[in-house]
Protein backbone atom coordinates (compact mmCIF):
# COMPACT_ATOMS: atom_id res chain seq x y z
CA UNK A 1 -9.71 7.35 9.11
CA UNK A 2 -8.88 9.13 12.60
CA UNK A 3 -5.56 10.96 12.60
CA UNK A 4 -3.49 11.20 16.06
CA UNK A 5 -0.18 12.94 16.74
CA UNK A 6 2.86 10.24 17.63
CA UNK A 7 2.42 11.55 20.94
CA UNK A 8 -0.83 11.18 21.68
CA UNK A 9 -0.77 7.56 19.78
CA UNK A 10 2.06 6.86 22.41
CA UNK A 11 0.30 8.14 25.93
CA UNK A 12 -2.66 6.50 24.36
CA UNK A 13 -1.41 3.50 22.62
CA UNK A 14 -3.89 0.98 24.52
CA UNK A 15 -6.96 2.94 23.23
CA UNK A 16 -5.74 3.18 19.89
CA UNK A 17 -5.13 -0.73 19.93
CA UNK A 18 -9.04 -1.26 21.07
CA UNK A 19 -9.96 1.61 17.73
CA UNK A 20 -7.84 -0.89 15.70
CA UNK A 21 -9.65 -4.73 16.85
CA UNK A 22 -12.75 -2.56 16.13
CA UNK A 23 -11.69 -2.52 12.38
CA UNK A 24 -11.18 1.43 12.28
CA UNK A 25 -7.67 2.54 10.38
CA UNK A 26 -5.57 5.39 12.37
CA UNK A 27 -3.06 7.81 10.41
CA UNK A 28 0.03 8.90 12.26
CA UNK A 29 1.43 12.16 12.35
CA UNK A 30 4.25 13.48 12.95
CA UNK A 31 6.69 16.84 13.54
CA UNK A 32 5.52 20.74 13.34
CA UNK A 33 4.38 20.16 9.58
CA UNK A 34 2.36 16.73 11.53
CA UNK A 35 3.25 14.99 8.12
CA UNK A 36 1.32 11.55 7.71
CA UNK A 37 4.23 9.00 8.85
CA UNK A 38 2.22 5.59 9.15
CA UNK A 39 -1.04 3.96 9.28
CA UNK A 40 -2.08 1.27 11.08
CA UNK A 41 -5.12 -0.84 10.66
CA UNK A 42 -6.41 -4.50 11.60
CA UNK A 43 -4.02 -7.22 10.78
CA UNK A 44 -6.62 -9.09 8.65
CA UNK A 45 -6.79 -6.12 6.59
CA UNK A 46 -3.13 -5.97 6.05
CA UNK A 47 -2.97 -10.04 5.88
CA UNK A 48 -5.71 -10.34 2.94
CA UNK A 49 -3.54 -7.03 1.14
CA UNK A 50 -0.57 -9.27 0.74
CA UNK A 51 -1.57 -11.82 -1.00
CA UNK A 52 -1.65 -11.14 -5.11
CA UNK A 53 -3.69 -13.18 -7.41
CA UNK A 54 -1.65 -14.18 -10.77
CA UNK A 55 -3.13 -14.01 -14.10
CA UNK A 56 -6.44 -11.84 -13.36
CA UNK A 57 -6.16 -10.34 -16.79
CA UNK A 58 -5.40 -13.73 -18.82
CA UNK A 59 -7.70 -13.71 -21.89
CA UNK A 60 -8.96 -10.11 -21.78
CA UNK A 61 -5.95 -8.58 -23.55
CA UNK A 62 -3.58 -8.89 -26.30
CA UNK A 63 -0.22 -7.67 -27.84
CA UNK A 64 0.94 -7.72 -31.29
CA UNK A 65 3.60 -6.61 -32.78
CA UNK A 66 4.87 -5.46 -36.50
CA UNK A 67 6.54 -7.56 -38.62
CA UNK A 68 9.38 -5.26 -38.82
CA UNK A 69 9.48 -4.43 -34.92
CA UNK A 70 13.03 -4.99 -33.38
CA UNK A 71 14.50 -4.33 -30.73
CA UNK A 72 18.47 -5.16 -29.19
CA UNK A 73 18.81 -6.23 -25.71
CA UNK A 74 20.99 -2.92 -25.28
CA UNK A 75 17.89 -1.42 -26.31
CA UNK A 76 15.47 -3.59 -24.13
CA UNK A 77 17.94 -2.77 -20.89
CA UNK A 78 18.15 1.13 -21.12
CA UNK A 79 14.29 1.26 -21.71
């Protein structure tokens, strides 16, 4: 992953668009301490992170309880 200033991502910004269609992530820094601020990387890559798949661990794992486990809903909410 390439990491560019904000200010050279700005006065370069159509250049750094091209990196990105190429599939290549870029890390933005920022300020004296040039702290990581934001990334950006191909919108497929981004698109196919958002979606979640639901119930990729059914069957593989299991809870049980004691007989004499209880537990209030005052209990449930502070926990």
């Amino acid at each position: 992953m390439r990491t560019l200033q904000l200010a050279e991502a700005k006065s370069h910004f159509s250049a750094v668009i091209k990196d990105v269609e190429l599939g290549n992530e870029i890390a933005i820094s920022y300020g004296k301490k040039k702290e990581m601020v934001a990334v950006i990387i191909p919108y497929g890559k981004w698109k196919k992170a958002q979606k979640r798949e639901l119930g990729t661990l059914e069957g593989r794992g299991s809870v049980t309880f004691a007989e004499d486990w209880y537990m209030t809903a005052e209990e449930l909410c502070k926990a």
